[in-house]
N, C-alpha and C. Protein backbone atom coordinates (compact mmCIF):
# COMPACT_ATOMS: atom_id res chain seq x y z
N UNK A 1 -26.51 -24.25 35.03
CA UNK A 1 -25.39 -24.55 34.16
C UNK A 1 -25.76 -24.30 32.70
N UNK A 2 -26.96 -24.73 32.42
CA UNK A 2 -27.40 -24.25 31.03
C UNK A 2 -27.44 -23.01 30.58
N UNK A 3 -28.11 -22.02 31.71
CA UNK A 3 -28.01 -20.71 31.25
C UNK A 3 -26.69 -20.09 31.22
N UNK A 4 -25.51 -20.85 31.88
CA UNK A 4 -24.29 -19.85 31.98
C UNK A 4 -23.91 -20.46 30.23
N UNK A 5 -24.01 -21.79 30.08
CA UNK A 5 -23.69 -21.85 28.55
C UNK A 5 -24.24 -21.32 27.58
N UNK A 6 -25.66 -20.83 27.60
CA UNK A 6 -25.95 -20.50 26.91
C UNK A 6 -25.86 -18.67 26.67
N UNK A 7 -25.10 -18.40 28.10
CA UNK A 7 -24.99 -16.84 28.35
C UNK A 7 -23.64 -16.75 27.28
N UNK A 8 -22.64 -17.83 27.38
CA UNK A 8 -20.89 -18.14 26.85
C UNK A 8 -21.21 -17.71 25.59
N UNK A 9 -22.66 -18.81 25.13
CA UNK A 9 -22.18 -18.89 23.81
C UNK A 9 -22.92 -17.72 23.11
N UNK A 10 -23.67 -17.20 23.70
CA UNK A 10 -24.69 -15.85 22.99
C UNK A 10 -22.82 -14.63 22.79
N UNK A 11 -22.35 -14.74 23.71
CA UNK A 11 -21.34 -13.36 24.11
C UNK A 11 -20.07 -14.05 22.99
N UNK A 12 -19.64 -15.43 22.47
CA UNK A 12 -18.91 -15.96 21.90
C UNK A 12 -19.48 -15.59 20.61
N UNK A 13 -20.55 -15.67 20.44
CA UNK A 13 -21.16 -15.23 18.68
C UNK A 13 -20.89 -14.01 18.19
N UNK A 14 -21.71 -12.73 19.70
CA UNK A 14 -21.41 -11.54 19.43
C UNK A 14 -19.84 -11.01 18.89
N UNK A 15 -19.03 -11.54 20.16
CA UNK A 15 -18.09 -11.17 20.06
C UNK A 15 -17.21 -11.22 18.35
N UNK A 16 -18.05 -12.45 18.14
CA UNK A 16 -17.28 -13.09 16.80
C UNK A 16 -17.49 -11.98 15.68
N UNK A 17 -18.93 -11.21 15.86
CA UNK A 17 -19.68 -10.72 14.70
C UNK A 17 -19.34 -9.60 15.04
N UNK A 18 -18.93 -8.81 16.08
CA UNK A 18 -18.46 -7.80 16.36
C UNK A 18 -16.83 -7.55 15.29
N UNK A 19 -16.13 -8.54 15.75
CA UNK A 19 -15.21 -8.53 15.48
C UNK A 19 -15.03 -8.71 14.12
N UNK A 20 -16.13 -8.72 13.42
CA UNK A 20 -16.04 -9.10 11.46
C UNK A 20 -16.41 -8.02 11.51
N UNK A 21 -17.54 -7.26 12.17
CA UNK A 21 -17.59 -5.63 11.69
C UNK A 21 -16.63 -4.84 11.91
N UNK A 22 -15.83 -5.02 12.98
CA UNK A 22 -14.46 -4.14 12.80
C UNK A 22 -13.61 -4.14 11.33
N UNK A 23 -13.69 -5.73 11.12
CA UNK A 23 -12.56 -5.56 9.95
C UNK A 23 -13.37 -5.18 8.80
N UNK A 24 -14.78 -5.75 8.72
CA UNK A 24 -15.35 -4.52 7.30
C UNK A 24 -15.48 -3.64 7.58
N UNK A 25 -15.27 -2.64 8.57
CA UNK A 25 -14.73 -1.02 8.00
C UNK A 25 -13.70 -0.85 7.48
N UNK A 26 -12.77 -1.66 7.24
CA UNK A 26 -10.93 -1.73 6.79
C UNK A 26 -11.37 -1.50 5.15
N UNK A 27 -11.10 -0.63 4.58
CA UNK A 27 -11.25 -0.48 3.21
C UNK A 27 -10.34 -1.43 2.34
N UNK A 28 -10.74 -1.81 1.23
CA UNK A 28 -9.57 -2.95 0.19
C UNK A 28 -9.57 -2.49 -0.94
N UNK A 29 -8.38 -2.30 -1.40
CA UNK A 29 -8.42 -1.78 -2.95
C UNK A 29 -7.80 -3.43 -3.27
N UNK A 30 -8.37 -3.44 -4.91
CA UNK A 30 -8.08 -4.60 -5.40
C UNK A 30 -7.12 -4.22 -6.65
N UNK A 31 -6.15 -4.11 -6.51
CA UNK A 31 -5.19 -4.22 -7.94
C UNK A 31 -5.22 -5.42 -9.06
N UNK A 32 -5.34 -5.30 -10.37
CA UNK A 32 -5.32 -6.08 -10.91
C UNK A 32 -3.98 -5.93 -12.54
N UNK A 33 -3.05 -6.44 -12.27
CA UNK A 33 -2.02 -6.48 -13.18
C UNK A 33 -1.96 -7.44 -14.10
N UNK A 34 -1.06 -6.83 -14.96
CA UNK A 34 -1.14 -7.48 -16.33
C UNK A 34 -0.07 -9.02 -15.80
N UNK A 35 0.44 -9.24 -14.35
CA UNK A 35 1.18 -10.49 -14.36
C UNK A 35 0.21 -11.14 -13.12
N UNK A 36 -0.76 -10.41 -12.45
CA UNK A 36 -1.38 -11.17 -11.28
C UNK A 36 -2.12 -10.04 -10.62
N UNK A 37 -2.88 -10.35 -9.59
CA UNK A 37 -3.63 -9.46 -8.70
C UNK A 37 -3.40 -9.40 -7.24
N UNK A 38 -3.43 -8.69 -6.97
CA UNK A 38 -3.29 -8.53 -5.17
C UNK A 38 -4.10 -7.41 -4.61
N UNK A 39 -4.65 -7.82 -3.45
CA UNK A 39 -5.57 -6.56 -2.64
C UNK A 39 -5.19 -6.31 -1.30
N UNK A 40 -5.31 -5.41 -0.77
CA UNK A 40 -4.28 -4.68 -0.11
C UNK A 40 -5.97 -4.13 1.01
N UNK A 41 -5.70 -4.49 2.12
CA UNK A 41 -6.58 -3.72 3.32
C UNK A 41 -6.09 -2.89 4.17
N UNK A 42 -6.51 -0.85 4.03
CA UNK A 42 -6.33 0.19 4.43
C UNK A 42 -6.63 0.32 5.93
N UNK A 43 -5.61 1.25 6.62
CA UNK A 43 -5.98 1.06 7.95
C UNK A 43 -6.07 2.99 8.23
N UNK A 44 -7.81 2.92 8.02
CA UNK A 44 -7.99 4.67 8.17
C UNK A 44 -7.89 4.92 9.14
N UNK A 45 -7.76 3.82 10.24
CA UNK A 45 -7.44 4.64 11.82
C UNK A 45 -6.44 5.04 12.18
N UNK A 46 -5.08 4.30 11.55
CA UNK A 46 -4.19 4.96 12.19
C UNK A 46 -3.16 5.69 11.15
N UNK A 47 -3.91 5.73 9.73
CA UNK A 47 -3.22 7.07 9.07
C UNK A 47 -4.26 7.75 8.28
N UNK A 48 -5.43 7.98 8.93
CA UNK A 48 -6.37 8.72 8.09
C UNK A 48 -6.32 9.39 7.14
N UNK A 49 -5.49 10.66 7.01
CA UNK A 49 -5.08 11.58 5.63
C UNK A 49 -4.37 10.29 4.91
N UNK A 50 -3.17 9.87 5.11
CA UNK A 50 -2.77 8.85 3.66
C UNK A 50 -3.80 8.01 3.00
N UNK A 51 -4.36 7.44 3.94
CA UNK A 51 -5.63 6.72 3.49
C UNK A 51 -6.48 7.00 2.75
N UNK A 52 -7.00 8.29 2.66
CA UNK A 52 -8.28 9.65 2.53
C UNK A 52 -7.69 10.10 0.96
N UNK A 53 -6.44 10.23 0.58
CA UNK A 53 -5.52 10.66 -0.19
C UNK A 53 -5.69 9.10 -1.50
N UNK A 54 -4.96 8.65 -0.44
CA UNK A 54 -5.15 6.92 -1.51
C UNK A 54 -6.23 6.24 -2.09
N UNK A 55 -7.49 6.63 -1.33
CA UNK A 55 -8.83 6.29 -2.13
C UNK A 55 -9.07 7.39 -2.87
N UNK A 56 -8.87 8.44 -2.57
CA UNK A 56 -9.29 9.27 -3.62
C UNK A 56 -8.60 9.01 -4.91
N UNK A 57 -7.33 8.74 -5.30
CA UNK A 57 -6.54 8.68 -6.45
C UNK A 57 -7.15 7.13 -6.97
N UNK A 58 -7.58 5.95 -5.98
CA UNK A 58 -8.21 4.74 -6.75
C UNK A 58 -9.35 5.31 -6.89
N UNK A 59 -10.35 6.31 -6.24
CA UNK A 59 -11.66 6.42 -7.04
C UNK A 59 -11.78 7.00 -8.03
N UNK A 60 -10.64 7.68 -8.35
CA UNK A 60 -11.17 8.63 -9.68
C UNK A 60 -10.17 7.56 -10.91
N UNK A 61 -9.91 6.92 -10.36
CA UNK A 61 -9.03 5.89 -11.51
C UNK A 61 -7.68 6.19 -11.78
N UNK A 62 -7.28 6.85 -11.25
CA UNK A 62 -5.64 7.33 -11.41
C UNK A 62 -4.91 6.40 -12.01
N UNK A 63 -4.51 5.09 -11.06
CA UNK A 63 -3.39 4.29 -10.80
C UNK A 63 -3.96 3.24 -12.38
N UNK A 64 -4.96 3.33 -12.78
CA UNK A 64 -5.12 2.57 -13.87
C UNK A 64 -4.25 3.00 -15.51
N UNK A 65 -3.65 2.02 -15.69
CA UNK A 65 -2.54 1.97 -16.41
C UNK A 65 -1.11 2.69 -16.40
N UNK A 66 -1.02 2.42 -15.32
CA UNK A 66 -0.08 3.06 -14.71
C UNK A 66 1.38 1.98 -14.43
N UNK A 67 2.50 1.64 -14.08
CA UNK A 67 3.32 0.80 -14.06
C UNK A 67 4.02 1.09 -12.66
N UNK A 68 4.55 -0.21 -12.37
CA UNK A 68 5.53 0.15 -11.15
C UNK A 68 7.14 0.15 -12.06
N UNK A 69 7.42 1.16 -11.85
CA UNK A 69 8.72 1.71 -12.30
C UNK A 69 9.76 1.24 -11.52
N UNK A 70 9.69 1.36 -10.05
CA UNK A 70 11.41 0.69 -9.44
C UNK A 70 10.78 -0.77 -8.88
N UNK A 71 11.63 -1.47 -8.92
CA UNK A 71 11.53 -2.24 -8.54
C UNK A 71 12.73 -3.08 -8.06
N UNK A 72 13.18 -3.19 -6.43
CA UNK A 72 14.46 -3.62 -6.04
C UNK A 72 14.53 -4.79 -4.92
N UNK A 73 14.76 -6.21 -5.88
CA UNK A 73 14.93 -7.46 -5.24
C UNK A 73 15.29 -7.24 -3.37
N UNK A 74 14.47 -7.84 -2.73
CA UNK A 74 14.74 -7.52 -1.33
C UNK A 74 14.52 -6.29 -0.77
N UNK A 75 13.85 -5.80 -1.14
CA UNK A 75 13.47 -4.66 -0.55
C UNK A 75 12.05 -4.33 -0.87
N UNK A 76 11.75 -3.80 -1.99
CA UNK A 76 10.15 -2.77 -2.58
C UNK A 76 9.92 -3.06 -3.88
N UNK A 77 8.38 -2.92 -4.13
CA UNK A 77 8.15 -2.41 -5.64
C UNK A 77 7.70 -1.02 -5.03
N UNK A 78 7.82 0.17 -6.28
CA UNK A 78 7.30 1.12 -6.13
C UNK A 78 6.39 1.22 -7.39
N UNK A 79 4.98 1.98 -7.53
CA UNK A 79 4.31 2.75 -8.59
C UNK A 79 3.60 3.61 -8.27
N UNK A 80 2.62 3.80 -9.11
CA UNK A 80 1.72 4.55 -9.10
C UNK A 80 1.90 6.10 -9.32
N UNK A 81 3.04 6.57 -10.19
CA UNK A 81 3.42 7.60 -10.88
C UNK A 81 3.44 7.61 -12.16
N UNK A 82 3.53 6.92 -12.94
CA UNK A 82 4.35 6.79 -13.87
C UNK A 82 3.45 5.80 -15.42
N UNK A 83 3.17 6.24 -16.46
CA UNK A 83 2.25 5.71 -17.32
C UNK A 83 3.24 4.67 -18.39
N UNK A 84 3.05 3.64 -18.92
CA UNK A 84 3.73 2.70 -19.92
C UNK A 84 5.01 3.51 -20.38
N UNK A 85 4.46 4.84 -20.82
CA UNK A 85 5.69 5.67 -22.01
C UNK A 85 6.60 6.55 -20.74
N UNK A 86 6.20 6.42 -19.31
CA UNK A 86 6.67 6.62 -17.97
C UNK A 86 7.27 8.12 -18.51
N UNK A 87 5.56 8.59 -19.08
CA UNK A 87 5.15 10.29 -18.64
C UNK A 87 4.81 10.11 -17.04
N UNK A 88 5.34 11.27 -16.20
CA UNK A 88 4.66 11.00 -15.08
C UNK A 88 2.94 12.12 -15.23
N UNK A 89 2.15 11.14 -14.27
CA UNK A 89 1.15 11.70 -14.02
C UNK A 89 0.62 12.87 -13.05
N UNK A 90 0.02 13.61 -13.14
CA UNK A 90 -0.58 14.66 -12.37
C UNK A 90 -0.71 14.31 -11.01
N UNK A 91 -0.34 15.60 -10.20
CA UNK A 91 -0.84 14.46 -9.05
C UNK A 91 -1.71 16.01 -8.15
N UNK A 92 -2.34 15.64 -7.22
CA UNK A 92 -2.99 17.05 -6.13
C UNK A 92 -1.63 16.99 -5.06
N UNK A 93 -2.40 17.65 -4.09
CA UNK A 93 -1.20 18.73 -3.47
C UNK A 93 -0.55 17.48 -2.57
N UNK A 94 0.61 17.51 -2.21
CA UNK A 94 1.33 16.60 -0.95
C UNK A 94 0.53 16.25 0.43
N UNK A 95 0.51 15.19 1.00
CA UNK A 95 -0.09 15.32 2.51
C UNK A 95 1.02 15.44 3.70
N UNK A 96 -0.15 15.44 4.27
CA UNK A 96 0.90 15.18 5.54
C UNK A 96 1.35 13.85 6.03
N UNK A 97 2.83 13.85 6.21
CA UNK A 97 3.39 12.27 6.67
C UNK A 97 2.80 12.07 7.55
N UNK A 98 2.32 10.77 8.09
CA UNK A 98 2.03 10.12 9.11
C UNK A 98 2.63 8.86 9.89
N UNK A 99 3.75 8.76 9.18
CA UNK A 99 4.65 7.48 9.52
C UNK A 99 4.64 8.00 11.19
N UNK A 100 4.44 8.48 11.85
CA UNK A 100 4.45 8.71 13.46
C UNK A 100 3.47 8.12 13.86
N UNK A 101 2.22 7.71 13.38
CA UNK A 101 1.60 6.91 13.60
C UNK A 101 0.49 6.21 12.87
N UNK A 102 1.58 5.86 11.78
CA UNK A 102 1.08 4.63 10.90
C UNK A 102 1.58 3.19 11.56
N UNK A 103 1.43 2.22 10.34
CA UNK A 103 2.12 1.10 10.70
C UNK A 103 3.68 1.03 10.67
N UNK A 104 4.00 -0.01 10.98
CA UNK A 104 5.68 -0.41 10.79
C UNK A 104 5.58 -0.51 9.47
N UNK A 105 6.84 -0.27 8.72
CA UNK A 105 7.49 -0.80 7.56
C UNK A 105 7.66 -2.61 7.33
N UNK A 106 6.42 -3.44 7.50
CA UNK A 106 6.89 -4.47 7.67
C UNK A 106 6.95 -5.42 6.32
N UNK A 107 6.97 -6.45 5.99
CA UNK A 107 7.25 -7.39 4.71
C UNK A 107 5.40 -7.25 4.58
N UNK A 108 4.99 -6.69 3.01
CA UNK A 108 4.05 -6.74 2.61
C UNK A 108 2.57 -5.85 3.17
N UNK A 109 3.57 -4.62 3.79
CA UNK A 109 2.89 -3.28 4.05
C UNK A 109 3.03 -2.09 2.96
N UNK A 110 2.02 -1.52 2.73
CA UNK A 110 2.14 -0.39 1.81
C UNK A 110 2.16 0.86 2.39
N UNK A 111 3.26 1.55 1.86
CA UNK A 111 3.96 2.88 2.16
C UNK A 111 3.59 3.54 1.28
N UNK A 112 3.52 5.21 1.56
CA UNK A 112 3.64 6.06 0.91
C UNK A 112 5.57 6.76 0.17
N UNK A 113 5.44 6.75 -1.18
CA UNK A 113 7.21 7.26 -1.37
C UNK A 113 7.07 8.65 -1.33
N UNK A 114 8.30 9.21 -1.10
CA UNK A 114 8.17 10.63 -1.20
C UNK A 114 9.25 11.70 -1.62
N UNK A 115 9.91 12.47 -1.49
CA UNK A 115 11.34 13.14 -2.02
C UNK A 115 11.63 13.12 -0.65
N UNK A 116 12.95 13.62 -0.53
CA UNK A 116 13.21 14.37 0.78
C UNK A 116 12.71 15.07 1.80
N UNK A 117 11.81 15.56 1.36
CA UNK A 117 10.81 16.27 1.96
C UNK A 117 10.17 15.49 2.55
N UNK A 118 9.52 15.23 3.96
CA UNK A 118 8.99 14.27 4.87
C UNK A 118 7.53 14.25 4.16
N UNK A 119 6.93 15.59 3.84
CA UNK A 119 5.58 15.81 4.00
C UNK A 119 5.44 15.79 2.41
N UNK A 120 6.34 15.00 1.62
CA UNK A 120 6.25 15.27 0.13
C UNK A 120 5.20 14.63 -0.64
N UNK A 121 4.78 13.14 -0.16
CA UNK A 121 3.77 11.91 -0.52
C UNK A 121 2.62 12.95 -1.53
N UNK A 122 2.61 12.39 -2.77
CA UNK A 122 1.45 12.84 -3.44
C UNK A 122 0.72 11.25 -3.66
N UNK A 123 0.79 10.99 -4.88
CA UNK A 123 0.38 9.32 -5.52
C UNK A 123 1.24 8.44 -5.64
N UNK A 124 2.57 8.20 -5.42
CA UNK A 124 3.00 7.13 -5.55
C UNK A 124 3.53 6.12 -4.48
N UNK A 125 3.56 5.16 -4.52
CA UNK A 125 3.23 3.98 -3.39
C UNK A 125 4.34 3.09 -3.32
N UNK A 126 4.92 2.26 -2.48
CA UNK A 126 5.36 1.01 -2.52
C UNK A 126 4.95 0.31 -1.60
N UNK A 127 5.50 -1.01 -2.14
CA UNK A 127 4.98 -2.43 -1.34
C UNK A 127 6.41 -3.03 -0.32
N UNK A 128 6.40 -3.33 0.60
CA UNK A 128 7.64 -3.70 0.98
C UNK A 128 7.12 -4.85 1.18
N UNK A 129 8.55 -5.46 0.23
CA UNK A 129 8.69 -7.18 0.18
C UNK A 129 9.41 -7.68 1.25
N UNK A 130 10.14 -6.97 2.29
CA UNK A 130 10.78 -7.38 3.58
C UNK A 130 10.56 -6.54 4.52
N UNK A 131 11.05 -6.85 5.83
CA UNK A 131 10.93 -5.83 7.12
C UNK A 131 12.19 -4.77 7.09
N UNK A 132 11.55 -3.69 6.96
CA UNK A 132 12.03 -2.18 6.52
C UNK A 132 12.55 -1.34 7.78
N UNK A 133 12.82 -1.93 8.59
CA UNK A 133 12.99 -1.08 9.90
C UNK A 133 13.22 0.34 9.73
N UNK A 134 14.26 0.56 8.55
CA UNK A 134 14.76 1.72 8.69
C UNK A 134 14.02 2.45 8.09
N UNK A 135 12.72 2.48 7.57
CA UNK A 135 12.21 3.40 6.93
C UNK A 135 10.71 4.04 7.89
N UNK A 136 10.92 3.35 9.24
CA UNK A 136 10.01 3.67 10.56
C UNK A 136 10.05 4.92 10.81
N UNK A 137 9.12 5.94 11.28
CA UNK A 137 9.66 7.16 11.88
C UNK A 137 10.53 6.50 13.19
N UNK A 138 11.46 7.63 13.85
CA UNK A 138 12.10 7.95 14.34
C UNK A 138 11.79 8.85 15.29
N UNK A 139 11.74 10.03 14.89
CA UNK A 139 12.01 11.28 15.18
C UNK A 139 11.13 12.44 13.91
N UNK A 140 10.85 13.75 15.04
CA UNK A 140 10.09 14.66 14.11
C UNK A 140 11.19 15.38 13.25
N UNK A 141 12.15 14.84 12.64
CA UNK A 141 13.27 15.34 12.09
C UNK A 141 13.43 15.75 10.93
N UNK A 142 14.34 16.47 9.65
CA UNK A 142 14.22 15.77 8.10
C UNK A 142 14.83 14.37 8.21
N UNK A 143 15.48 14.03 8.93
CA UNK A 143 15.82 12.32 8.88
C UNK A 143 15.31 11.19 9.80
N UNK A 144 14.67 11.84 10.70
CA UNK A 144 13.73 10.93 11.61
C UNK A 144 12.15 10.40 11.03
N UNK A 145 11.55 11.47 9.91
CA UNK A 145 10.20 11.37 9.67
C UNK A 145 9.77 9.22 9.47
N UNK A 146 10.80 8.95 8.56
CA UNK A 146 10.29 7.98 7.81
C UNK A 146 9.49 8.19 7.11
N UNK A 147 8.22 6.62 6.32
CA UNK A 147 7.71 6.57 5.32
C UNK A 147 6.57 6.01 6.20
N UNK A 148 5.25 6.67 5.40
CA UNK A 148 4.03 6.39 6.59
C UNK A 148 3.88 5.17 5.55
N UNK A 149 3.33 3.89 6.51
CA UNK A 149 2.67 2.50 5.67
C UNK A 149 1.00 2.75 6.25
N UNK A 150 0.09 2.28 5.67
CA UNK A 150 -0.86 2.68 5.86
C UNK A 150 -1.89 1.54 5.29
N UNK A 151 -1.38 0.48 5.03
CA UNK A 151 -1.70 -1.08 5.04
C UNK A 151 -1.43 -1.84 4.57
N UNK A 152 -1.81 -2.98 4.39
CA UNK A 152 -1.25 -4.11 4.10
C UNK A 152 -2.14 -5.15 3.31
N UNK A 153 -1.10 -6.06 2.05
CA UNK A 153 -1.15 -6.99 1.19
C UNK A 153 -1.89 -8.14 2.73
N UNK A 154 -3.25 -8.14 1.65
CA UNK A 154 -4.08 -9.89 2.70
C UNK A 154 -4.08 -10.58 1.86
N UNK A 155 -4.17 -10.16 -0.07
CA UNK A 155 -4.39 -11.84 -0.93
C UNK A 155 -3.05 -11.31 -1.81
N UNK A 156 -2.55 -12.29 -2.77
CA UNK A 156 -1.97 -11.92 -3.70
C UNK A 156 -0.39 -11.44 -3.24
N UNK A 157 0.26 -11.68 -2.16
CA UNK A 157 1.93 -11.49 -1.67
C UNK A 157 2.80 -12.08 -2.82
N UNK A 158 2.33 -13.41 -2.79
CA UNK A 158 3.43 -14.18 -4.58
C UNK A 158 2.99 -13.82 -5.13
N UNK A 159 2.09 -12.71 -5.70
CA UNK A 159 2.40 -11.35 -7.03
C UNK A 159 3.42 -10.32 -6.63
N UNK A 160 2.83 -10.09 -5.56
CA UNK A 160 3.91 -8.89 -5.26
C UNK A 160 5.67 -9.44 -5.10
N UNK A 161 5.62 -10.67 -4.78
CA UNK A 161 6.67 -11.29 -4.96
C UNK A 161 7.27 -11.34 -6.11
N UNK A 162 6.82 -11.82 -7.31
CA UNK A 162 7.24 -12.19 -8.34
C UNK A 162 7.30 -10.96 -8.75
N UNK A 163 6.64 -10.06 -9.05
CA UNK A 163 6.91 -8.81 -9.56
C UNK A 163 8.36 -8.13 -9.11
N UNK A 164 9.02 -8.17 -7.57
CA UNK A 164 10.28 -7.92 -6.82
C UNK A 164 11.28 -8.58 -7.02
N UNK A 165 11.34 -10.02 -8.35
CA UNK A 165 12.06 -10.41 -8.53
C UNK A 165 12.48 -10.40 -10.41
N UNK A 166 11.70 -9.71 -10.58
CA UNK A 166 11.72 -9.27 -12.30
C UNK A 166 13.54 -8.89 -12.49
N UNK A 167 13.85 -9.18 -13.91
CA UNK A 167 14.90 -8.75 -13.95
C UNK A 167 15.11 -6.62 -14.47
N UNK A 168 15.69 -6.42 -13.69
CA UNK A 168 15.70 -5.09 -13.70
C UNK A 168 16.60 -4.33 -14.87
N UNK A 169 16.58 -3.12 -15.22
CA UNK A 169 17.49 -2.57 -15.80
C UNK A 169 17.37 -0.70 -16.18
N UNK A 170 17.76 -0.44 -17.17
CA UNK A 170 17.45 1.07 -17.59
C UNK A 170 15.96 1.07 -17.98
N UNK A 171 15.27 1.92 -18.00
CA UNK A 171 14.23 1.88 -18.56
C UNK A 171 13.17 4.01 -18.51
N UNK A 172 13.29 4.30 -19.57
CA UNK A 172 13.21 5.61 -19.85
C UNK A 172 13.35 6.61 -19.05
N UNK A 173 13.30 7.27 -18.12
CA UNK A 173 14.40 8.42 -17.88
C UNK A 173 15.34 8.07 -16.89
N UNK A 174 14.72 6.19 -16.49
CA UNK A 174 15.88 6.12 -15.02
C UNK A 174 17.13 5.21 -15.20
N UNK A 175 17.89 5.27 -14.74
CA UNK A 175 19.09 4.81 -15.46
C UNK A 175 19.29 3.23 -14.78
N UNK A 176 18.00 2.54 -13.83
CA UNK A 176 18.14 1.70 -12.69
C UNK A 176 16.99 0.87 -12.54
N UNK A 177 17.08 -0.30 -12.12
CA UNK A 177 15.41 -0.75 -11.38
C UNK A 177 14.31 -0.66 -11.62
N UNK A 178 13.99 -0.79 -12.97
CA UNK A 178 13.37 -0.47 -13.76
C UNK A 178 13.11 -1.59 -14.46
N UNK A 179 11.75 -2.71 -14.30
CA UNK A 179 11.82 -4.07 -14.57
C UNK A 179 11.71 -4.55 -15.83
N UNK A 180 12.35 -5.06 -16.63
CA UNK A 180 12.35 -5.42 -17.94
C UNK A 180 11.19 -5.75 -19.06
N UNK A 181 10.18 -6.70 -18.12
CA UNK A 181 9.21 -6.90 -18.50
C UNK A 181 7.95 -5.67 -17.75
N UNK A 182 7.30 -4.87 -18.13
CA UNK A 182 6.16 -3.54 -17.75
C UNK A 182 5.26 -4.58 -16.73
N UNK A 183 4.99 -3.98 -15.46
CA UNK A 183 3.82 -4.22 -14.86
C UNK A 183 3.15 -3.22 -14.95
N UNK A 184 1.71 -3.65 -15.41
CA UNK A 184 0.72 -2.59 -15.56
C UNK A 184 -0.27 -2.65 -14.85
N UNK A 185 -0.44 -1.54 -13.76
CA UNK A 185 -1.86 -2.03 -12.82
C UNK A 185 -2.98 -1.46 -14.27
N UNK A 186 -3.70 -2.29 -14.61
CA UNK A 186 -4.73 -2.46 -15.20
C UNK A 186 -6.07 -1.79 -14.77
N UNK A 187 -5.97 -1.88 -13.24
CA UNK A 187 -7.32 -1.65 -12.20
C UNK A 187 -6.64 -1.48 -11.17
N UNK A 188 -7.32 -0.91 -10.49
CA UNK A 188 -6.99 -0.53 -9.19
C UNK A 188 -8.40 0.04 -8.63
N UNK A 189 -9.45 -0.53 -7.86
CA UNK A 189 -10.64 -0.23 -7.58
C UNK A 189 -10.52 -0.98 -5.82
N UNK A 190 -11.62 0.22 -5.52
CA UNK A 190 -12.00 -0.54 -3.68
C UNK A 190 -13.23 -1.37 -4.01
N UNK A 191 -12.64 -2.60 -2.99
CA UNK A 191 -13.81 -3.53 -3.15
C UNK A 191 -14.73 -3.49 -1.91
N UNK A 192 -15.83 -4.32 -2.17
CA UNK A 192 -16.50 -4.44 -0.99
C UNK A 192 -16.52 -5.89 -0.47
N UNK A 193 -16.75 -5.49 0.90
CA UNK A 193 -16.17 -6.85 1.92
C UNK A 193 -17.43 -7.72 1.73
């Protein structure tokens, strides 16, 4: 009887420590804004290129001082285009969508935005503050693609909250949703687990 407990608890530890090395391979970028911080854990398995794409633009520092420009109560913040004087920024070439097998669009998953174009995603991002159903792929369609999410808010949601409830308005070339008071990601760096 001793050895089967002590067989339980050797395979109960592993298992445990196994299972923390899975999640430190999950990459974390840590945002840090001029109203709060939130960090966000990447899931390279099941959208590798968005992922591959998204650290590259936090390693070379892109998203730093950069603003989220739309921002629409019940639904998203979007950024990571767009500088204070909302020049937009440079971006490298488009990837490929992966919303076919990324995550769901769910409350406090990060998506890639994009034009019309399915495969358009360069650097700019949103956060969805609710469950997005409709922005799931579908279909290999122009209206089936959806929006690939490619992970998800673990600290910091009541930032991303409060930021989705800013009062909105015009704000330089957009005539909409555009939050009154500037959020400025400050930082945007991957941390280590």
């Amino acid at each position: 009887m001793k050895k089967v407990f002590i067989v339980f608890l050797f395979l109960t530890i592993m298992g445990s420590i196994m299972g923390n090395v899975d999640a430190a391979e999950k990459p974390k970028v840590y945002f840090k804004t001029n109203i709060g911080d939130f960090t966000i854990e990447l899931e390279p398995e099941l959208a590798p290129k968005t992922v591959a794409n998204f650290i590259q633009y936090v390693e070379e520092g892109h998203y730093d001082g950069l603003i989220f420009h739309r921002v629409i109560k019940a639904f998203m913040i979007q950024g990571g285009g767009f500088d204070a004087s909302y020049s937009k920024k440079p971006t490298r070439a488009p990837i490929e969508n992966e919303a076919d097998k990324g995550l769901s669009n769910e409350r406090g998953t990060i998506a890639m935005a994009r034009t019309g174009d399915p495969h358009s995603a360069t650097n700019q991002f949103f956060i969805n503050v609710k469950f997005n159903g409709f922005l799931n792929y579908v279909s290999k369609s122009q209206q089936g693609w959806g929006y690939t999410a490619f992970g998800r808010v673990i600290d910091g949601m009541n930032i991303v909250g409060r930021i989705s409830r800013l009062e909105t308005g015009k704000g330089g070339p957009f005539p909409s949703d555009v939050p009154a008071e500037q959020v400025i990601i400050e930082e945007a760096k991957l941390v280590t687990n």
